[in-house]
Protein backbone atom coordinates (compact mmCIF):
# COMPACT_ATOMS: atom_id res chain seq x y z
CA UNK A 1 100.00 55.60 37.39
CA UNK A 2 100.61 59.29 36.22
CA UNK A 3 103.48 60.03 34.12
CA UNK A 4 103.82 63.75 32.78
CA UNK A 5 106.97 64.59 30.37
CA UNK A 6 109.58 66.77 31.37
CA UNK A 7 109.62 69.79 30.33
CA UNK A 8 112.52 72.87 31.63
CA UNK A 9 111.52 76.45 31.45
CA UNK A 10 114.89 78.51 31.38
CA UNK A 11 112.89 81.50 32.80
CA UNK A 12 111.43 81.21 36.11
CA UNK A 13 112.50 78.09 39.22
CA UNK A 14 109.68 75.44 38.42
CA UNK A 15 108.59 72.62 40.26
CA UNK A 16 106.48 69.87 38.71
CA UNK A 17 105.02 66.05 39.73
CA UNK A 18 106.58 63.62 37.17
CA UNK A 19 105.37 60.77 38.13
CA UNK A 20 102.59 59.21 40.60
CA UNK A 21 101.17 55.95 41.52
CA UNK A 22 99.60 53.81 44.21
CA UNK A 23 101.16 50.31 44.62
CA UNK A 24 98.98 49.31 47.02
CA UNK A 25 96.62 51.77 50.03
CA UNK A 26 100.01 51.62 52.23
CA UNK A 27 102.48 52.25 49.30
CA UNK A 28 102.68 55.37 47.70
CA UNK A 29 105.08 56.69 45.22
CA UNK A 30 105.79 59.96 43.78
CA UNK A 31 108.30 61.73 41.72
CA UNK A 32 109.37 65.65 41.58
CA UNK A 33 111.32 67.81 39.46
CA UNK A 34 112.79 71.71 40.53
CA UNK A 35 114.37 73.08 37.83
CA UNK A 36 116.00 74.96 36.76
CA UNK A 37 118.93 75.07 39.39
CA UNK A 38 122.08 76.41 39.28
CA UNK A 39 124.95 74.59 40.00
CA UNK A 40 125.66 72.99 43.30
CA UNK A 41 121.99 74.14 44.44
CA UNK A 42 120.05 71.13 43.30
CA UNK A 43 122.68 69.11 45.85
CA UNK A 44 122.22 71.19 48.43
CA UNK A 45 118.01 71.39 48.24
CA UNK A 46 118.34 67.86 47.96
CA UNK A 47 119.97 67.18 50.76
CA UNK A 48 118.13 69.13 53.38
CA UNK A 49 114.74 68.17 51.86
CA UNK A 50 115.76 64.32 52.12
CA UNK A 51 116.36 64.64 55.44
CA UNK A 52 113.22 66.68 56.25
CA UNK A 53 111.03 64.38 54.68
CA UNK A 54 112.13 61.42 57.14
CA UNK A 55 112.66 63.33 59.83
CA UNK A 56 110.81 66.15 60.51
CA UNK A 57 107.36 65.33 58.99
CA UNK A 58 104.97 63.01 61.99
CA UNK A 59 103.06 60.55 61.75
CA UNK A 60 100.55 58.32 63.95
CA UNK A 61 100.77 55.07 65.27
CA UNK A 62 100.14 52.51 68.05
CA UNK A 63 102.54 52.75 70.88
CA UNK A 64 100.97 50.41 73.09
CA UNK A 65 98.70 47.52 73.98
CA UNK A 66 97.21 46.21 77.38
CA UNK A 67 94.65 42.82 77.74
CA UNK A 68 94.42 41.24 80.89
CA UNK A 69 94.48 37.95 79.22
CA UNK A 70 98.69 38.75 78.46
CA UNK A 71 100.52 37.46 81.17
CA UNK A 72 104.04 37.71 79.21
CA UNK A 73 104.99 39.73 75.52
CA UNK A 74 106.28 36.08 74.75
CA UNK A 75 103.19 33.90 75.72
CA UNK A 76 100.43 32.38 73.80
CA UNK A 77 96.50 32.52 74.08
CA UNK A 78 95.13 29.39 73.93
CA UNK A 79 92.11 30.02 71.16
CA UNK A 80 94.99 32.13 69.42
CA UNK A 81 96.85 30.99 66.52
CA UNK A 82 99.35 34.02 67.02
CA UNK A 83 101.56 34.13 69.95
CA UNK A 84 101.43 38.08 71.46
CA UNK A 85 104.35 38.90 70.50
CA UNK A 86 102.92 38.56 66.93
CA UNK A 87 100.05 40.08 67.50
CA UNK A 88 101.98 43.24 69.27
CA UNK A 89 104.05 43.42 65.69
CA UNK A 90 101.02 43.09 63.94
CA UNK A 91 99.56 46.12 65.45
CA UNK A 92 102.90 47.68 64.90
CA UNK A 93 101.99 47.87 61.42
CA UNK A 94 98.37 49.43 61.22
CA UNK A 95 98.77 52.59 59.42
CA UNK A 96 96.51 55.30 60.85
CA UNK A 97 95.68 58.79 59.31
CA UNK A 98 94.86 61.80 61.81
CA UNK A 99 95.80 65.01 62.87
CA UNK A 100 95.33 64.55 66.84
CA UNK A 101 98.12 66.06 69.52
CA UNK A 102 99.30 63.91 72.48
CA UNK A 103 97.50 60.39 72.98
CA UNK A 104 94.31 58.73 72.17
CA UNK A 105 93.04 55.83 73.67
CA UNK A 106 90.96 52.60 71.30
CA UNK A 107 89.98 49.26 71.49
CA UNK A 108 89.21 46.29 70.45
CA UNK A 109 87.07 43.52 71.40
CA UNK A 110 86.38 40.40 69.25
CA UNK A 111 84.31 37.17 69.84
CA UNK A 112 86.23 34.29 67.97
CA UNK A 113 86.45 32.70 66.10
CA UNK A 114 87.33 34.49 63.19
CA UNK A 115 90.17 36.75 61.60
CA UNK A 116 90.76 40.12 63.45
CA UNK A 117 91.46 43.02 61.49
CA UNK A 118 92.42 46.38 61.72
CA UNK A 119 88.17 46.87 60.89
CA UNK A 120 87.66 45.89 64.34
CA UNK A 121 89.74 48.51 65.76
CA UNK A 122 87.19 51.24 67.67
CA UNK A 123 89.01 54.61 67.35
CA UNK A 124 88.08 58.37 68.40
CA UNK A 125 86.71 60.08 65.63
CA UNK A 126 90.04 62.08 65.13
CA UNK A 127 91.55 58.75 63.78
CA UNK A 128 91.16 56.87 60.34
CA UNK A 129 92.62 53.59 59.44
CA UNK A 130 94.53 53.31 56.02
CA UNK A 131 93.70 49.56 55.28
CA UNK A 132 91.30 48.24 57.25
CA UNK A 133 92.00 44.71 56.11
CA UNK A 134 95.74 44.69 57.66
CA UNK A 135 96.04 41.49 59.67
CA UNK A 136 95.95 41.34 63.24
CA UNK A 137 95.19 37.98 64.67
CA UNK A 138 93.10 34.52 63.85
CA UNK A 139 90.77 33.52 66.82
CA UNK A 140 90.26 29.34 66.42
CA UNK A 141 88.09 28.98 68.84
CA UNK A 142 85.09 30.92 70.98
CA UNK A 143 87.42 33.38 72.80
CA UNK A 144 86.89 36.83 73.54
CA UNK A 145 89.85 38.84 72.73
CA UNK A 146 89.53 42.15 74.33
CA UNK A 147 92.88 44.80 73.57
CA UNK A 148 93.24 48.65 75.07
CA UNK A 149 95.36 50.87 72.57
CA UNK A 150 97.09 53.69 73.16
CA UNK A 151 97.65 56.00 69.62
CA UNK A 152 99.88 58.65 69.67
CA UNK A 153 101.23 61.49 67.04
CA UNK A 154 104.98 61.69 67.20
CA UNK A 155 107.79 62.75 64.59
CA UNK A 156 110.98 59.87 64.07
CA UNK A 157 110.40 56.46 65.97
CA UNK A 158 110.52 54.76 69.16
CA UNK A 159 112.09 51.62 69.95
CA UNK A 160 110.54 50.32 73.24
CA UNK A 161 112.69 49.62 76.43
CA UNK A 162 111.96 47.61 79.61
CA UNK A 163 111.14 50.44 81.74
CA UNK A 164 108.63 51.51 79.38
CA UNK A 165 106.28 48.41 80.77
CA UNK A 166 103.28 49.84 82.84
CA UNK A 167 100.59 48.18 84.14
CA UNK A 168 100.64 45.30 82.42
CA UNK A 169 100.66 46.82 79.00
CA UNK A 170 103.25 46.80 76.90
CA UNK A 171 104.92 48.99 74.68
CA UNK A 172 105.20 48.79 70.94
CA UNK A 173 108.31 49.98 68.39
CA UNK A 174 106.77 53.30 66.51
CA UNK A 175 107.58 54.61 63.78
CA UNK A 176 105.87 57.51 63.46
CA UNK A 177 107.26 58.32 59.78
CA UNK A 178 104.91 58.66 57.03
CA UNK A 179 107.56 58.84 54.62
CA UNK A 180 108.99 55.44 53.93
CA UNK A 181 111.96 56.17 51.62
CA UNK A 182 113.35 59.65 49.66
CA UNK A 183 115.62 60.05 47.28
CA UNK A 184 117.01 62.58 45.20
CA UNK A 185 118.97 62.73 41.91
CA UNK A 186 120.50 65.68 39.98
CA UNK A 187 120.48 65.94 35.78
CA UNK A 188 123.29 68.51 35.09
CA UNK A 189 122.86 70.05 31.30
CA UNK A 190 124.01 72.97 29.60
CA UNK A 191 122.19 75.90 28.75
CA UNK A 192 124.11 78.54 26.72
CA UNK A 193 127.84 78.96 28.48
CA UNK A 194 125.88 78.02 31.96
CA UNK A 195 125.80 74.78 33.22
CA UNK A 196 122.15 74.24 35.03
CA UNK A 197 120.86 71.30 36.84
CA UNK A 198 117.79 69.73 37.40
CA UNK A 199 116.64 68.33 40.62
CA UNK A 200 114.15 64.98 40.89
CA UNK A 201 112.96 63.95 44.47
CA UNK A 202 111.46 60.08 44.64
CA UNK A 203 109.14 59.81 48.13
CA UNK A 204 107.63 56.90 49.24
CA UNK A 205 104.91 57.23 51.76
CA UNK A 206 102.79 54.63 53.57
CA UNK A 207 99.68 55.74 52.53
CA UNK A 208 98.77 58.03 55.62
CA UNK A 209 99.94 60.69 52.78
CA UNK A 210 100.42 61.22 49.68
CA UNK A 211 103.85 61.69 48.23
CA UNK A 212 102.53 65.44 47.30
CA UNK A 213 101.56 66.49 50.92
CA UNK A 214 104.64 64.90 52.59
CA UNK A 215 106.73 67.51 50.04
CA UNK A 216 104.40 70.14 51.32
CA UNK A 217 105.01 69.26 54.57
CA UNK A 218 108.82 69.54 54.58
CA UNK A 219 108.82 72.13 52.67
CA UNK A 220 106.97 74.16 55.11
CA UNK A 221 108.88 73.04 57.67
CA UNK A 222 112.92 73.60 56.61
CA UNK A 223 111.05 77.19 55.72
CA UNK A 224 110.06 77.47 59.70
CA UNK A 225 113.61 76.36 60.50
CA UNK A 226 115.56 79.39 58.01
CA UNK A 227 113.01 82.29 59.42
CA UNK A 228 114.79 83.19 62.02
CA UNK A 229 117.98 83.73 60.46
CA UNK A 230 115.95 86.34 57.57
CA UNK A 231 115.52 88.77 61.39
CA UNK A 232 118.56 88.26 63.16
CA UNK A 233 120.11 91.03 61.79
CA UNK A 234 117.19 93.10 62.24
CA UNK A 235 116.10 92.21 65.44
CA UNK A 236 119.51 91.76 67.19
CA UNK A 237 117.79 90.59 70.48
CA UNK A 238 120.22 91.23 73.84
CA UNK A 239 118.04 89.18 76.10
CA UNK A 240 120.38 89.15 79.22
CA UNK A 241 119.92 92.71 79.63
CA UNK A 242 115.86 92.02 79.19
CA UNK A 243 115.80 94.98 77.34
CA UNK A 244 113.37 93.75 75.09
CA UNK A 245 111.21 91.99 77.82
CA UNK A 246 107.55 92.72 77.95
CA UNK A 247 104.96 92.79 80.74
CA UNK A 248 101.99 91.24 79.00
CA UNK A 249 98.58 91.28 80.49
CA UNK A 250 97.45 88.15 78.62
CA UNK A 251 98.38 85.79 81.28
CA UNK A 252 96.63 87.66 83.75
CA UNK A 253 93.30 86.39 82.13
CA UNK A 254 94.36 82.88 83.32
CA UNK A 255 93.09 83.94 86.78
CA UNK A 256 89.90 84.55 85.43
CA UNK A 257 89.62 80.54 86.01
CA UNK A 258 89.91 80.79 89.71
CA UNK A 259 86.27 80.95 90.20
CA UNK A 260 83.38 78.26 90.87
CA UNK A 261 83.15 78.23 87.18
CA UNK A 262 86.75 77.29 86.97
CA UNK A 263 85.99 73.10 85.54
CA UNK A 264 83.99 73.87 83.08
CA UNK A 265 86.02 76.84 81.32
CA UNK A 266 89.32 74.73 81.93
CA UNK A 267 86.74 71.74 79.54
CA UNK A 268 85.96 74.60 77.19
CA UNK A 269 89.98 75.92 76.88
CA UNK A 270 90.70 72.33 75.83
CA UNK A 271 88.48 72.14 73.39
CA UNK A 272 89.74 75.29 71.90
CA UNK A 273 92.98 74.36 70.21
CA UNK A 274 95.74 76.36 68.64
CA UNK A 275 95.35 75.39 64.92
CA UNK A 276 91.87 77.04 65.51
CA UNK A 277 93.60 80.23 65.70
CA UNK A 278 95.40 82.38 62.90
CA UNK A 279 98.69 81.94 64.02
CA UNK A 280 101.30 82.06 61.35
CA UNK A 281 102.84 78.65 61.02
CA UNK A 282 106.31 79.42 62.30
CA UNK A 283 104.56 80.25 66.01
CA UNK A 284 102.12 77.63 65.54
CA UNK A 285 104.75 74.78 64.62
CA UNK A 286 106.82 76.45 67.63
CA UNK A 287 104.07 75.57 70.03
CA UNK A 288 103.28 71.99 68.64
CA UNK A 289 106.72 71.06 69.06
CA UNK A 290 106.59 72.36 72.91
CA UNK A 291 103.35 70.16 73.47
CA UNK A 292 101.43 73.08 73.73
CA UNK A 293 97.87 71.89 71.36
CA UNK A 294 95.26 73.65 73.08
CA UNK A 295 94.43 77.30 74.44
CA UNK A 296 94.24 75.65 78.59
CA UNK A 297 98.29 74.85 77.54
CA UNK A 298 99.03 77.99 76.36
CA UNK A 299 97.39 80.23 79.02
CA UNK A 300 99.11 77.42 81.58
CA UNK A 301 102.82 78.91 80.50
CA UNK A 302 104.58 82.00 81.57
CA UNK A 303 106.01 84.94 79.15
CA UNK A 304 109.61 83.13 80.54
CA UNK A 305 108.37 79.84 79.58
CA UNK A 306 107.38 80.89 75.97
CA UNK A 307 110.63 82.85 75.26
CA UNK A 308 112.90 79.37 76.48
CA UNK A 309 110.76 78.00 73.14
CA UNK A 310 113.51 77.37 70.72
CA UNK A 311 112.72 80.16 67.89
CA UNK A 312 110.70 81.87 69.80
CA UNK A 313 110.58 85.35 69.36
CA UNK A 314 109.29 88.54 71.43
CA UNK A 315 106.51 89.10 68.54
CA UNK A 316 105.32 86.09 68.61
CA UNK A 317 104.02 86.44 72.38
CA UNK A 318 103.04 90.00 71.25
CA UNK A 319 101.00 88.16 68.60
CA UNK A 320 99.41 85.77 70.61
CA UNK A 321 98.10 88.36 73.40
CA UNK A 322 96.42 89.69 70.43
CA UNK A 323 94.86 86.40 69.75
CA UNK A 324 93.96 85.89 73.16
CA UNK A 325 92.42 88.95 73.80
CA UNK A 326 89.89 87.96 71.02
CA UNK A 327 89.10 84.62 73.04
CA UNK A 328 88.26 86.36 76.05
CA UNK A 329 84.85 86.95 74.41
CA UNK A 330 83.87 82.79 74.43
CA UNK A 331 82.91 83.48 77.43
């Protein structure tokens, strides 16, 4: 555990880790002070950065399970000391690290008996596991216990439904939130005739994180969310009389795929994706949240379709032609 004493400087806003420790490898805790604040401020930063740090920062997780040995969520495995359903909330809480977009698929297949753990899971290489010792099932006798996973990256959670049951596999609750618990807590004082506060932030994380990055995280991201208000003045946009509407030649270069060559530049495109190019982090976090990862989904959507992108702006497509037309030369 890290504990650093508080000091204010009266000067310049400051920010400053107070405290850090690891309870356990899916329990982390960390503690933040900005100072110094004027008053109401602290309340108001507070606030908004609680709320982005549960919210807005994702996470991974496992969102489903399929073996051909489960006939019912609510049966048992004979060989099986867990019935599936425990198993199913078992796997609910492996935390995974990763950075992937959309879904991954993993496995595991186990020869009893013997304890499964998360160890035995077989990921994609984009995928690490927090603990591997988290406990997944206890094979008593010679069984082969053979599971499909589906991982996915998603912000919030999931609670599963019934008509999210396909083909025989079954859906698991995810919560995709790294951040466990935040809190914050304001320290008013005086300084001179001025009354100042001081703002302290507690985060809990599960590991997948540390309590640093998830305030890096948010932080970045309530920024992307205020941008757009810092141009509207400026810009003053009147889009229903497309006066600002540009013909851009980028998406022209699409049709360069219609050609026997067309398979195996579509394999390249998604391998090429969009954190891979210098797009400022506003456009780039536009995109991710519009499932747009790799260069195949960006060339696959329309000027029209990129401007419906909430906060999307006219220079951003100008900026990503740019991009684009630096590409071109993979080939």
């Amino acid at each position: 555990m890290v504990r650093e004493k508080v000091t204010v400087s009266t000067r310049t806003l400051q920010w400053k880790c107070v405290e850090s420790r690891a309870d356990s490898k899916c329990l982390y805790y960390g503690r933040f002070i900005l100072a110094p604040l004027m008053k109401g401020q602290a309340d108001t930063i507070g606030i908004a950065m609680r709320r982005a740090l549960l919210g807005e920062i994702e996470g991974t997780c496992i969102t489903r399970a399929k073996s051909e040995k489960i006939s019912h969520e609510y049966s048992t495995i004979v060989g099986i000391q867990e019935s599936v359903h425990e198993i199913l909330m078992n796997l609910k809480e492996i935390v995974l690290r990763s950075h992937l977009y959309g879904t991954r698929n993993a496995s595991i297949c186990v020869k009893g008996p013997g304890y499964v753990t998360a160890q035995d899971i077989i990921l994609p290489p984009s995928v690490e596991i927090v603990d591997n010792t988290q406990h997944i099932a206890n094979l008593t006798e010679p069984i082969n216990l053979c599971i499909e996973l589906q991982i996915e990256r998603n912000r919030g959670y999931r609670i599963k439904t019934p008509n999210n049951f396909q083909d025989g596999s079954y859906p698991i609750d995810a919560v995709f939130m790294p951040v466990r618990n935040a809190n914050h807590s304001i320290h008013s004082y005086l300084n001179g005739n001025e009354k100042q506060e001081i703002l302290f932030i507690e985060i809990w994380t599960n590991g997948s994180l540390t309590p640093k990055e998830a305030l890096h995280e948010a932080s970045r991201n309530l920024i992307d969310l205020f941008i757009p208000f810092l141009h509207a003045e400026a810009e003053n946009f009147h889009f229903e009389n497309n006066q600002h509407k540009v013909t851009l030649p980028l998406f022209t270069f699409h049709g360069k795929l219609d050609n026997p060559r067309k398979s195996k530049k579509e394999i390249a495109l998604k391998s090429i994706f969009i954190d891979q190019s210098e797009l400022p982090p506003r456009v780039y976090n536009c995109l991710k949240r519009s499932n747009i990862h790799t260069l195949l989904d960006l060339l696959n959507n329309s000027q029209e379709d990129l401007m419906k992108i909430k906060n999307f702006r006219i220079e951003d497509v100008k900026h990503i032609l740019n991009i684009l037309e630096i590409k071109k030369n993979f080939e």
